[in-house]
C-alpha atoms as a PDB file:
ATOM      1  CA  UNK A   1     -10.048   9.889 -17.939  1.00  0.00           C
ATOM      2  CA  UNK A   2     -10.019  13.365 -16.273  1.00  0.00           C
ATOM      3  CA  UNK A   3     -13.484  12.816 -14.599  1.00  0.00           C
ATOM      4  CA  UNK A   4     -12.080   9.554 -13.106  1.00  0.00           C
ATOM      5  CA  UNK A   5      -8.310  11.258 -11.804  1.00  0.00           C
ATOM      6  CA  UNK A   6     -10.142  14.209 -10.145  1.00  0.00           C
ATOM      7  CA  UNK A   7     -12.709  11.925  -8.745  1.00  0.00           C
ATOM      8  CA  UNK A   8     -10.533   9.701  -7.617  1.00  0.00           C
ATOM      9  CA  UNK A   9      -7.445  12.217  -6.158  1.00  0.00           C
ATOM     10  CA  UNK A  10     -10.069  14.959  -4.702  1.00  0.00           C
ATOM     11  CA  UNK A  11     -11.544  12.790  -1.610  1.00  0.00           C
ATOM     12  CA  UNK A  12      -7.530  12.299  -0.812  1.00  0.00           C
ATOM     13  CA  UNK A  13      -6.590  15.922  -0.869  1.00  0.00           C
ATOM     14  CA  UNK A  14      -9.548  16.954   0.651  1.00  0.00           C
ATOM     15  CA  UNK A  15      -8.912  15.258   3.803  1.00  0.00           C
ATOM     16  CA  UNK A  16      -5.109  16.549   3.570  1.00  0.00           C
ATOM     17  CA  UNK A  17      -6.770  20.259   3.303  1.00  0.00           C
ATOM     18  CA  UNK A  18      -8.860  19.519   6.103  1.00  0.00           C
ATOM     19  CA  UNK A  19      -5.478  19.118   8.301  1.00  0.00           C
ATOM     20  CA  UNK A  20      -4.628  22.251   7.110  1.00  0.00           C
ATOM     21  CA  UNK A  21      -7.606  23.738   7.968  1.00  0.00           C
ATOM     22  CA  UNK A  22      -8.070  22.024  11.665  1.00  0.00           C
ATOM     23  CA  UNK A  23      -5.259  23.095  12.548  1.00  0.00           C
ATOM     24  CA  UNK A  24      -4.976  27.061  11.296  1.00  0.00           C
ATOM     25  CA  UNK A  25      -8.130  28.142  13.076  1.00  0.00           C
ATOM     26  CA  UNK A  26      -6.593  26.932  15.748  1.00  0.00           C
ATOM     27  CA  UNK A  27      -9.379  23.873  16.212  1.00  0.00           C
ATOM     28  CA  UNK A  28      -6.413  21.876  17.143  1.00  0.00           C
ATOM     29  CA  UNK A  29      -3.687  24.150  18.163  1.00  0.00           C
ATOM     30  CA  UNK A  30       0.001  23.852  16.426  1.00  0.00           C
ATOM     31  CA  UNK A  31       1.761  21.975  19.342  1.00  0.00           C
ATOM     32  CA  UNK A  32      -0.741  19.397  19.692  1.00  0.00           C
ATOM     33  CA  UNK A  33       0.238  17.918  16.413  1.00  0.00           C
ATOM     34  CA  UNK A  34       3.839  17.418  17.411  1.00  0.00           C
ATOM     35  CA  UNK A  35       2.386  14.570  19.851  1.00  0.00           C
ATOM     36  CA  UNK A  36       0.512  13.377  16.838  1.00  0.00           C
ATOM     37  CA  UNK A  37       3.464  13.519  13.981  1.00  0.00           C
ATOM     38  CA  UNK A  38       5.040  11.358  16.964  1.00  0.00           C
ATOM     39  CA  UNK A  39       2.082   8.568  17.366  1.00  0.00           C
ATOM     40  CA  UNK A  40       2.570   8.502  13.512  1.00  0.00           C
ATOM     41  CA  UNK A  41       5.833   7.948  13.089  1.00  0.00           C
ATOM     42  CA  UNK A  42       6.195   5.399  15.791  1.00  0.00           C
ATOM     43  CA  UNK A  43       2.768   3.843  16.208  1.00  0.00           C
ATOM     44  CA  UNK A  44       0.391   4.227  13.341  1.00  0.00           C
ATOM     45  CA  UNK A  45       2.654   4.455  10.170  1.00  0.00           C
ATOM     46  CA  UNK A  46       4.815   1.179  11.347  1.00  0.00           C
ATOM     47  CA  UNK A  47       1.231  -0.550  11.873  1.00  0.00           C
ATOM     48  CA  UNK A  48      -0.204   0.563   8.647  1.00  0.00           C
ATOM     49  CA  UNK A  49       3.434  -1.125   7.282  1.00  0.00           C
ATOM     50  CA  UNK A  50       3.839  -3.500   9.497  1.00  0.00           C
ATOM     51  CA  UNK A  51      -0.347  -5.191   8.320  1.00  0.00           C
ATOM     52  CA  UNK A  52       0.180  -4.300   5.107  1.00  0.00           C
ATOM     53  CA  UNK A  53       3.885  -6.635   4.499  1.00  0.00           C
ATOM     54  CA  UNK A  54       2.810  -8.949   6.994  1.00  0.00           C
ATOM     55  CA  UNK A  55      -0.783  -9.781   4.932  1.00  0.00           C
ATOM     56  CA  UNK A  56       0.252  -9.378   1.281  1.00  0.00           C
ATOM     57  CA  UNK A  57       0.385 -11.866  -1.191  1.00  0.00           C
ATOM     58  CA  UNK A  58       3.090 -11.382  -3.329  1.00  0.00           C
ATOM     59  CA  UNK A  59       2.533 -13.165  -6.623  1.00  0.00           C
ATOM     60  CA  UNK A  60       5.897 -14.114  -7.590  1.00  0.00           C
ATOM     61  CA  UNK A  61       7.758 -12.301 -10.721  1.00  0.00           C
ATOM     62  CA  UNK A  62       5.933  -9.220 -10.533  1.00  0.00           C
ATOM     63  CA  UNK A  63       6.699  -8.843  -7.287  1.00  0.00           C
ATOM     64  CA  UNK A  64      10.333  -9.717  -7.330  1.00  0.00           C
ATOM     65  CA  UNK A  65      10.514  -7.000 -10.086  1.00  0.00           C
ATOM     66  CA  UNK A  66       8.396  -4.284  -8.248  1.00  0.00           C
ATOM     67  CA  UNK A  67      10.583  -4.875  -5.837  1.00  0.00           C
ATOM     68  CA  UNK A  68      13.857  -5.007  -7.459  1.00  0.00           C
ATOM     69  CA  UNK A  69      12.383  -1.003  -9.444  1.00  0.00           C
ATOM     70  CA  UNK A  70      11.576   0.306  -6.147  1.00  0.00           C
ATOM     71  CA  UNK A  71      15.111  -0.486  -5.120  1.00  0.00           C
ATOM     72  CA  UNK A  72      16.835   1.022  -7.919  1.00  0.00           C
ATOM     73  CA  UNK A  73      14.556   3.922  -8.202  1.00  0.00           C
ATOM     74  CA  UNK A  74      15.419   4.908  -4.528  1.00  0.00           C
ATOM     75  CA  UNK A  75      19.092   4.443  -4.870  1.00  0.00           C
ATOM     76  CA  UNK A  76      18.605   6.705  -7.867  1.00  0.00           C
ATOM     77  CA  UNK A  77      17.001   9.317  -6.307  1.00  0.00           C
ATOM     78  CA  UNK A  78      19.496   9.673  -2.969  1.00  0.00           C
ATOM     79  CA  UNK A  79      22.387  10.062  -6.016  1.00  0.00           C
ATOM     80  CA  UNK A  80      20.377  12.380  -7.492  1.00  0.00           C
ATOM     81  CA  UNK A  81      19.801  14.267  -4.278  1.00  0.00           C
ATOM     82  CA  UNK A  82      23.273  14.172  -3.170  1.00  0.00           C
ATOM     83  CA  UNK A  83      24.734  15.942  -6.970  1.00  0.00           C
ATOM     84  CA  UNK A  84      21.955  18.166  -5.956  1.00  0.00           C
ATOM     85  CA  UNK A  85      22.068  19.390  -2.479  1.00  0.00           C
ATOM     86  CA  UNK A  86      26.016  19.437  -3.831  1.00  0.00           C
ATOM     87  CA  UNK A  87      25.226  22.080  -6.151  1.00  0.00           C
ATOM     88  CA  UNK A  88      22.673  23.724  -4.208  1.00  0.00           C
ATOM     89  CA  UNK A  89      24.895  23.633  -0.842  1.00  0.00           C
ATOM     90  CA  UNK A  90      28.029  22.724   0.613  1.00  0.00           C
ATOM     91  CA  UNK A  91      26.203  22.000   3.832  1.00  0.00           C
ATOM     92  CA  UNK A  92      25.074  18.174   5.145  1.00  0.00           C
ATOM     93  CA  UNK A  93      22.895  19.701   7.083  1.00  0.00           C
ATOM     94  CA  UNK A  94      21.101  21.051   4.030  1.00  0.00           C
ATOM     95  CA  UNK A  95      21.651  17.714   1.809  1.00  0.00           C
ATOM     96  CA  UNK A  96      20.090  15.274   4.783  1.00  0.00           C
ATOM     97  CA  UNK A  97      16.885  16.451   4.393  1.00  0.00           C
ATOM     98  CA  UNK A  98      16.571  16.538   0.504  1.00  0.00           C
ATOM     99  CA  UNK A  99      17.799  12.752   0.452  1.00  0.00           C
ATOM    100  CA  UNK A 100      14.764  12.068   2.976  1.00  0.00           C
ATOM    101  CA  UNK A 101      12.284  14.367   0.741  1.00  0.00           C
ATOM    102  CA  UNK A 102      13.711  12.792  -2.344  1.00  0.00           C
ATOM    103  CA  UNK A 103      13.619   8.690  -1.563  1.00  0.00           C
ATOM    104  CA  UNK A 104      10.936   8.363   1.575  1.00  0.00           C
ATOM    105  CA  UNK A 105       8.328   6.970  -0.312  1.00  0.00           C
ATOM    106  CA  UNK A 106       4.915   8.849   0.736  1.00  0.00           C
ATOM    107  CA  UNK A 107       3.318   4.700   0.820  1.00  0.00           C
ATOM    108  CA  UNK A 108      -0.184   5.986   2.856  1.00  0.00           C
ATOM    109  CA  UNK A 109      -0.824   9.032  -0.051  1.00  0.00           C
ATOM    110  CA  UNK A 110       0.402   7.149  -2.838  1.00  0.00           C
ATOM    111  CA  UNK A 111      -1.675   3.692  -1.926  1.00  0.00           C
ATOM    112  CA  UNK A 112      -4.587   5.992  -1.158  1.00  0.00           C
ATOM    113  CA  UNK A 113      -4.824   7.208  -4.243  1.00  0.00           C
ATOM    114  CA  UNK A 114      -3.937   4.319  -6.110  1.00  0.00           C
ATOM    115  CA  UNK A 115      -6.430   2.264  -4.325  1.00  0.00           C
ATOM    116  CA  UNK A 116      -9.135   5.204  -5.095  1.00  0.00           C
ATOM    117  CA  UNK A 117      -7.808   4.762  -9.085  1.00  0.00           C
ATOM    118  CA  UNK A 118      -7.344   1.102  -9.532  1.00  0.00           C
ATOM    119  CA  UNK A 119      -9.031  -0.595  -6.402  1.00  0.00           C
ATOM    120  CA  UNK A 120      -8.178  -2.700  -3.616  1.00  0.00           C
ATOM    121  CA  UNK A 121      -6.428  -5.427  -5.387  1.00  0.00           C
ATOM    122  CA  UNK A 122      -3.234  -2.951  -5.859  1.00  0.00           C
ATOM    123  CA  UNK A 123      -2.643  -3.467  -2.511  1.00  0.00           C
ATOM    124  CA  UNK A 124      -0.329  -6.518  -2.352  1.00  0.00           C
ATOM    125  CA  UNK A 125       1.551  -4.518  -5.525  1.00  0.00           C
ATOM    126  CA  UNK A 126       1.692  -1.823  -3.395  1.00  0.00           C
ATOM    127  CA  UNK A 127       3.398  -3.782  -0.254  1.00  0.00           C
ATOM    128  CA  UNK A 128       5.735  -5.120  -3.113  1.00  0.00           C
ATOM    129  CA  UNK A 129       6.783  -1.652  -3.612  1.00  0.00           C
ATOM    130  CA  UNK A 130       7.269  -0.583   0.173  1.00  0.00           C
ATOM    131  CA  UNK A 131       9.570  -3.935   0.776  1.00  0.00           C
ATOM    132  CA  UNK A 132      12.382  -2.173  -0.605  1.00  0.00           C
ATOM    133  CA  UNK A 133      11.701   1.387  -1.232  1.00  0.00           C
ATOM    134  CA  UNK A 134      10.152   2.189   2.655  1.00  0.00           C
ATOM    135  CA  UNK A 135      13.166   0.568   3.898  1.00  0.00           C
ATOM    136  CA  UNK A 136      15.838   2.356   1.884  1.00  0.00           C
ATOM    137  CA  UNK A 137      13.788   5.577   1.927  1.00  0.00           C
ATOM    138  CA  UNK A 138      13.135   5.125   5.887  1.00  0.00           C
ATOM    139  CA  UNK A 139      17.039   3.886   6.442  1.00  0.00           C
ATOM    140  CA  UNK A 140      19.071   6.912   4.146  1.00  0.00           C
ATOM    141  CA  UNK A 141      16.311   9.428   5.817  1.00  0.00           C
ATOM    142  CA  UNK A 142      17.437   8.768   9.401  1.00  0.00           C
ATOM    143  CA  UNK A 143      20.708   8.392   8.589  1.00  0.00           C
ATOM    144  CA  UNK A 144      21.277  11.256   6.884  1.00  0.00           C
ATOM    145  CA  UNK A 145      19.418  13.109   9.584  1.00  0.00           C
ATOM    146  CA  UNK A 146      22.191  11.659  12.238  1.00  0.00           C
ATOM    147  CA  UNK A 147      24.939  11.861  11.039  1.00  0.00           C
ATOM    148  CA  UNK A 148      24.561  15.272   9.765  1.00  0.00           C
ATOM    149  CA  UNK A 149      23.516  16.002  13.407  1.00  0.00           C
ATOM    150  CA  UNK A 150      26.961  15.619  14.721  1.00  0.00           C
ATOM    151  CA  UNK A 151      25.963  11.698  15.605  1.00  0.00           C
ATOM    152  CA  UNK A 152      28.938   9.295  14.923  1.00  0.00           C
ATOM    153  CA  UNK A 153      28.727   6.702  12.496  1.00  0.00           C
ATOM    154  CA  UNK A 154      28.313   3.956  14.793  1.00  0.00           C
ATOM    155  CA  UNK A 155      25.570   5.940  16.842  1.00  0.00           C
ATOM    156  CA  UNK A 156      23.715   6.930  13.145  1.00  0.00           C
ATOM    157  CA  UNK A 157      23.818   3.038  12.294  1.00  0.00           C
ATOM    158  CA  UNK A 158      22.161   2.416  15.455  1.00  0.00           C
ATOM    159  CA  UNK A 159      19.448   4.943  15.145  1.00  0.00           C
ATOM    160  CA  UNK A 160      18.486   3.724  11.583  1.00  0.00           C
ATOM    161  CA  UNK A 161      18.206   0.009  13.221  1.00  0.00           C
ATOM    162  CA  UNK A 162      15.578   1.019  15.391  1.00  0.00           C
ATOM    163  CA  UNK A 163      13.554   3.257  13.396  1.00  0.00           C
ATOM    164  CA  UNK A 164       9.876   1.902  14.019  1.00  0.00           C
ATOM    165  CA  UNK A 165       9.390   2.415  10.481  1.00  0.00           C
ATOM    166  CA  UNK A 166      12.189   0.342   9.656  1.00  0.00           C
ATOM    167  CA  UNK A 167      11.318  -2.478  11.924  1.00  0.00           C
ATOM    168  CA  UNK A 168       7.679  -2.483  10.858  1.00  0.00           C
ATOM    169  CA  UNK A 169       8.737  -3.294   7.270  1.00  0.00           C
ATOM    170  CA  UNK A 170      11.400  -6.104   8.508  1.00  0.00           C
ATOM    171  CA  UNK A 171       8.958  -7.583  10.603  1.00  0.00           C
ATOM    172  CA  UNK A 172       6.199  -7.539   8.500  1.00  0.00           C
ATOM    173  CA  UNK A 173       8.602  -9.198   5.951  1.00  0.00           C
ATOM    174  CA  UNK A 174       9.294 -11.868   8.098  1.00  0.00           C
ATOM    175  CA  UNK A 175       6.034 -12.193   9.683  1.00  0.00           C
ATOM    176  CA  UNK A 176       5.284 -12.879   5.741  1.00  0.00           C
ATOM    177  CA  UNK A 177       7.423 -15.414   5.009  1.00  0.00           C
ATOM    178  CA  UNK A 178       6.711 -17.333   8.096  1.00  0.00           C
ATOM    179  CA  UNK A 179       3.322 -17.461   8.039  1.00  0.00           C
ATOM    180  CA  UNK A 180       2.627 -15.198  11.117  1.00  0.00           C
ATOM    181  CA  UNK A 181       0.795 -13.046   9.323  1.00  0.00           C
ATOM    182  CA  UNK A 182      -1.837 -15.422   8.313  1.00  0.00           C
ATOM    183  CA  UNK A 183      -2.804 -15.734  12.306  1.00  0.00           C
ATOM    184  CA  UNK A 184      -5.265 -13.444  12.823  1.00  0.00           C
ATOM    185  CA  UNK A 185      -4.804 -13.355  16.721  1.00  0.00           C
ATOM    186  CA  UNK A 186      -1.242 -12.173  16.244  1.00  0.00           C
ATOM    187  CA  UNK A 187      -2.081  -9.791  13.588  1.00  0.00           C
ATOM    188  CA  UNK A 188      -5.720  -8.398  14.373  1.00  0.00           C
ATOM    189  CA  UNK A 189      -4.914  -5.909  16.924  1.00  0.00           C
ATOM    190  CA  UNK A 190      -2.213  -4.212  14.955  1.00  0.00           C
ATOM    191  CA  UNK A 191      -4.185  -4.141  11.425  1.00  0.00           C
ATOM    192  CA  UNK A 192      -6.829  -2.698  13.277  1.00  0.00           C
ATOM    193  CA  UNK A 193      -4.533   0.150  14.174  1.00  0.00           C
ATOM    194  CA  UNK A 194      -3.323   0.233  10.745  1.00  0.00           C
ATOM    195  CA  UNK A 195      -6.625   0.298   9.041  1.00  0.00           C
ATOM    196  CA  UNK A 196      -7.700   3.680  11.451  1.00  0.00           C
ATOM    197  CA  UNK A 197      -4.212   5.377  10.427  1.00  0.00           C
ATOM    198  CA  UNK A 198      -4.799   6.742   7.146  1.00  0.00           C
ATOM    199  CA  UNK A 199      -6.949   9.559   7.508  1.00  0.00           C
ATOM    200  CA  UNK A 200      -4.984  10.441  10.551  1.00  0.00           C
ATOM    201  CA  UNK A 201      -1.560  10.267   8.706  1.00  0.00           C
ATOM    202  CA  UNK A 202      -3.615  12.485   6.029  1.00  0.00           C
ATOM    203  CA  UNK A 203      -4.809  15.356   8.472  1.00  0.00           C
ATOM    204  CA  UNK A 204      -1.579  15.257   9.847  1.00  0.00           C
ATOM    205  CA  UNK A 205       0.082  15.828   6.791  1.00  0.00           C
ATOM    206  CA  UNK A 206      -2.244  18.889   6.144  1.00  0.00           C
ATOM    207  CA  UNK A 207      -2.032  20.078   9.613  1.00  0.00           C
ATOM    208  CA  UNK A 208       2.076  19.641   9.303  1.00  0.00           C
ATOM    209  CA  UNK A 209       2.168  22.675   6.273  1.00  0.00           C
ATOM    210  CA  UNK A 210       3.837  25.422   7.162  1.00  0.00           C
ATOM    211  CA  UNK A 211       4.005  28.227   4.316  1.00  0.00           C
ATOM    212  CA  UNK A 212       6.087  30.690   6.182  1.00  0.00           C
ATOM    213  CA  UNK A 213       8.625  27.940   6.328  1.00  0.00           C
ATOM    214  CA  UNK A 214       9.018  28.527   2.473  1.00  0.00           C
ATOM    215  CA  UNK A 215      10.598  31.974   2.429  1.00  0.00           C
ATOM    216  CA  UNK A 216      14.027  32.019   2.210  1.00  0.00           C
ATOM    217  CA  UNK A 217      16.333  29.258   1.178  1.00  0.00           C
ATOM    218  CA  UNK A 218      14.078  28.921  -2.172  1.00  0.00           C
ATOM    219  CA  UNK A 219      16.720  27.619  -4.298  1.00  0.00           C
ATOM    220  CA  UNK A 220      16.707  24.685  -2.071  1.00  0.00           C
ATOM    221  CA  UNK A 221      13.045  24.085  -1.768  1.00  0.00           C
ATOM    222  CA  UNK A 222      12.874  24.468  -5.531  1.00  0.00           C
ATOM    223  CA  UNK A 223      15.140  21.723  -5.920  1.00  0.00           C
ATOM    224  CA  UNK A 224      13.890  19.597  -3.442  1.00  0.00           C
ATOM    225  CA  UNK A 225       9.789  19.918  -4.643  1.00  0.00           C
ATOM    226  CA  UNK A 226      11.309  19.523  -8.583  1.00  0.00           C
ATOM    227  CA  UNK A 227      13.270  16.293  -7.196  1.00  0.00           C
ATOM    228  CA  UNK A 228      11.033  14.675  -5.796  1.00  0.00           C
ATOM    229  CA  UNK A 229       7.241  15.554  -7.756  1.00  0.00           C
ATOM    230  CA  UNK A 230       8.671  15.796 -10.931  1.00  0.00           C
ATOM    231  CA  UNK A 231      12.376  13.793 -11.727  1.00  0.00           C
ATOM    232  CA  UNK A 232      11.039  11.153  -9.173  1.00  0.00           C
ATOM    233  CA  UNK A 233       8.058   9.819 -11.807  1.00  0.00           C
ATOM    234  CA  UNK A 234      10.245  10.467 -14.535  1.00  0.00           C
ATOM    235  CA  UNK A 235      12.786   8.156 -12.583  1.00  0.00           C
ATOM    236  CA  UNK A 236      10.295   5.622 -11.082  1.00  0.00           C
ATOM    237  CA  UNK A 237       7.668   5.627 -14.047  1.00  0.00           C
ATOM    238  CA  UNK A 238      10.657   4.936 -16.781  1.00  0.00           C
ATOM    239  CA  UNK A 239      12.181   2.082 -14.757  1.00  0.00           C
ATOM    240  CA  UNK A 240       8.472   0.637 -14.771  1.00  0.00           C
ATOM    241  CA  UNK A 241       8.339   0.549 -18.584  1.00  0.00           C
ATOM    242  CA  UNK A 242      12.251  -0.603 -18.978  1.00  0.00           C
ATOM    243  CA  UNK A 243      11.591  -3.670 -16.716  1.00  0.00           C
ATOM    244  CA  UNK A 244       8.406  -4.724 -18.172  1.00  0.00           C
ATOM    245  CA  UNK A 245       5.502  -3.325 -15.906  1.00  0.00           C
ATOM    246  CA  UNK A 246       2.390  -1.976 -17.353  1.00  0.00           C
ATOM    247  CA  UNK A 247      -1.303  -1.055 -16.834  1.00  0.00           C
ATOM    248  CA  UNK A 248      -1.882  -0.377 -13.195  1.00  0.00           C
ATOM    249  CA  UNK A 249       1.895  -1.298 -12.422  1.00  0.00           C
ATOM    250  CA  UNK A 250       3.183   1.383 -14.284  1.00  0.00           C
ATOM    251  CA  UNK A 251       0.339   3.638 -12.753  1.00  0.00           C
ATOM    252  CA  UNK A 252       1.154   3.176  -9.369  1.00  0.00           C
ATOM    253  CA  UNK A 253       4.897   3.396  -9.940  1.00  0.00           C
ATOM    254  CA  UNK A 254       4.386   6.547 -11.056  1.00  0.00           C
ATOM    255  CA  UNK A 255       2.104   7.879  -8.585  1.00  0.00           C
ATOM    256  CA  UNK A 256       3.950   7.168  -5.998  1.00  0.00           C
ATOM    257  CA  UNK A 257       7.234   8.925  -7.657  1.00  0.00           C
ATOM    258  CA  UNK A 258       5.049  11.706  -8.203  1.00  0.00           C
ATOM    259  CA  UNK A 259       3.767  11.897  -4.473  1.00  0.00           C
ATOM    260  CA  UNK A 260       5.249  14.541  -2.048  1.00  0.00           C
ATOM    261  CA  UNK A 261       7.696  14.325   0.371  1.00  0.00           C
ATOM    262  CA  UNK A 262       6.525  11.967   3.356  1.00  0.00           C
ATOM    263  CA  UNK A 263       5.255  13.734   6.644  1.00  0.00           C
ATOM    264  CA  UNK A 264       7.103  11.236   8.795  1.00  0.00           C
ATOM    265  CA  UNK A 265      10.761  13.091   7.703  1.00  0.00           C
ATOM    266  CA  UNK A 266       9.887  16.442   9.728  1.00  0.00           C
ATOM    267  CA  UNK A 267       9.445  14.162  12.868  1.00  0.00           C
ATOM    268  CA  UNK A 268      12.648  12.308  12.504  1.00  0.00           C
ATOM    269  CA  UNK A 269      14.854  16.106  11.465  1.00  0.00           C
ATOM    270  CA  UNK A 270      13.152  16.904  14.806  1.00  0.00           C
ATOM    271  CA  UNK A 271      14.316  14.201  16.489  1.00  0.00           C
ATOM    272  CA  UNK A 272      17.787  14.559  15.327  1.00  0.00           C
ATOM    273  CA  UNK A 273      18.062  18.256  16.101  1.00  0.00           C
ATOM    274  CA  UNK A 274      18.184  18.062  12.247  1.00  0.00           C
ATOM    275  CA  UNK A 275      17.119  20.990   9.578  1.00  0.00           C
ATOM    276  CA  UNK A 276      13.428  20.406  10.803  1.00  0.00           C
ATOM    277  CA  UNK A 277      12.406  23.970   9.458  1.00  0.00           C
ATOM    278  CA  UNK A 278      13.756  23.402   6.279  1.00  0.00           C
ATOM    279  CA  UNK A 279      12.361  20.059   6.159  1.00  0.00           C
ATOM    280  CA  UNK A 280       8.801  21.133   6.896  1.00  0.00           C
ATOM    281  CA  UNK A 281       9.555  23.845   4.427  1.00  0.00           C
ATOM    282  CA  UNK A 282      10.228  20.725   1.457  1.00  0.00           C
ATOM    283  CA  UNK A 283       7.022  18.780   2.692  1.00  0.00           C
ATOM    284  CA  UNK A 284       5.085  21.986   2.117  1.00  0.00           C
ATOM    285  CA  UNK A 285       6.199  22.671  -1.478  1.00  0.00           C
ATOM    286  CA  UNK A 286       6.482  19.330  -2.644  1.00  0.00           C
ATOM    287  CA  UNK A 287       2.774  18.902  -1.596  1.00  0.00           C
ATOM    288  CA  UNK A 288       1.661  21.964  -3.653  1.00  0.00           C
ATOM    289  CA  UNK A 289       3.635  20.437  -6.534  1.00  0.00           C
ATOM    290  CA  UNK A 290       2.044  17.223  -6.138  1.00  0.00           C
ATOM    291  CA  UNK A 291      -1.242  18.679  -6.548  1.00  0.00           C
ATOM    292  CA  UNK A 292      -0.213  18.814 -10.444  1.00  0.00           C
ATOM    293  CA  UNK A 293       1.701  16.582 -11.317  1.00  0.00           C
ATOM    294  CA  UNK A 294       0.378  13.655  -9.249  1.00  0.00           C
ATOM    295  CA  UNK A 295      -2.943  13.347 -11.820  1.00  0.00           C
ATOM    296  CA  UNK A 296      -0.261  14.574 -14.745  1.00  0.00           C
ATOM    297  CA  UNK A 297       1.748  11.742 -13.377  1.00  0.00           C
ATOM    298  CA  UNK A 298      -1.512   9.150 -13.245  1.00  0.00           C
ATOM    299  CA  UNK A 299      -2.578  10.204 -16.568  1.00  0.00           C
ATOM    300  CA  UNK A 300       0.043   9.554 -18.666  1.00  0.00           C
ATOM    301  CA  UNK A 301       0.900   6.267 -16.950  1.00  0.00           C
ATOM    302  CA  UNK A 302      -2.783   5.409 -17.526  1.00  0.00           C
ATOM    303  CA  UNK A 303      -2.424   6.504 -21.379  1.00  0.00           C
ATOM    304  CA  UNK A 304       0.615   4.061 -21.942  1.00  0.00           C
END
């Protein structure tokens, strides 16, 4: 089982270490990557979504209830974040962005590796998953972010409504259920985009860590990387097993509670004037974490 996890997680990190690496010798200097974390979160992220709802066929109960966990899980995890942040700081500021680390579901990482583990046929379970918990993840993220920014509530509600991350899931939902996304015409030119996005979304991630971001404030980051790589598969892998889902359900409900905080976050803290430092800070721990726990995670899902 150990030969399989490592042979099956390495490829993934590898490519997230090659970020890292592309972008510290200075191969592809710092800035550049803002424009890049930006074509992510507003072009290639929504596509990868926006193919993968859009495409899926959901196969009825299990879906419903991979749906209906993915919900609850999330609004578990922004409660637990808020008692959190609470006890870790009486700023908003400082609780925004360990909702968004908490609940954004990393979907590209955690359907990488599960896809890598299980094979391709996870990925309809997958985009049962991401119906609920990329929306409520994508929706508390940027709301947080805004109205934690100074950003009325009115002008916070608006800003979650157009999050391209957002819309990609809602239309790919409806696309879905309408048949749209059966029309290849309509939907070619976006999967395509989609289907390039994942080892870009990868490198970015690597190229996005930022270890001097981690001094200071380590009582927060703590919290945050604990949160979210080791109380969310806790969280997400227990709900599995209470409602009913096992084998490579179960697995990939706990990988992706086990996954790291989602690169996308950093772009929309940035974007909000919010705690982007602090933020990239998170996304840098949580991904060391990960590193652990994610094949802990797999493994004992995969022993069950």
């Amino acid at each position: 089982m150990t030969q399989v996890i490592i042979s099956a997680f390495l490829p993934v990190f590898a490519i997230i270490a090659l970020g890292y690496g592309v972008r510290a010798l200075g191969y592809i200097p710092r800035e550049h990557w803002r424009g890049v974390n930006a074509l992510n979160h507003r072009l290639l992220l929504p596509s990868f979504l926006f193919s993968l709802l859009a495409q899926a066929r959901f196969d009825g109960a299990n879906s419903l209830t991979l749906a209906g966990v993915s919900a609850l899980g999330s609004v578990l995890m922004i409660a637990l974040a808020l008692l959190l942040g609470r006890l870790v700081s009486n700023s908003g500021r400082i609780t925004a962005p360990m909702i968004a680390s908490a609940v954004m579901w990393n979907i590209v990482l955690s359907l990488a590796l599960a896809e890598r583990l299980l094979g391709d046929a996870i990925a309809s379970a997958g985009a049962a998953v991401s119906a609920t918990g990329v929306i409520i993840g994508a929706a508390a993220s940027v709301a947080g972010f805004a109205l934690t920014s100074g950003r009325g509530l009115q002008a916070a509600l608006m800003k979650t409504a157009k999050d391209p991350v957002v819309l990609a899931c809602v239309f790919g939902l409806l696309a879905n259920l309408s048949g749209l996304g059966r029309v290849s015409v309509l939907v070619g030119p976006i999967e395509m985009i989609g289907a390039g996005s994942m080892a870009v979304i990868l490198l970015s991630m690597g190229a996005g860590l930022d270890f001097k971001a981690l001094k200071g404030r380590l009582t927060v980051l703590l919290s945050a990387a604990v949160l979210r790589t080791c109380i969310g598969p806790v969280v997400y892998l227990g709900l599995a097993l209470a409602f009913g889902l096992t084998g490579d359900l179960a697995v990939l409900m706990a990988i992706a509670g086990a996954a790291p905080a989602a690169a996308f976050i950093y772009a929309v803290a940035a974007d909000c004037d919010g705690e982007a430092g602090l933020t990239a800070g998170m996304i840098t721990l949580t991904v060391l974490t990960s590193l652990i726990n994610l094949p802990v995670a797999a493994a004992v899902a995969l022993s069950l």
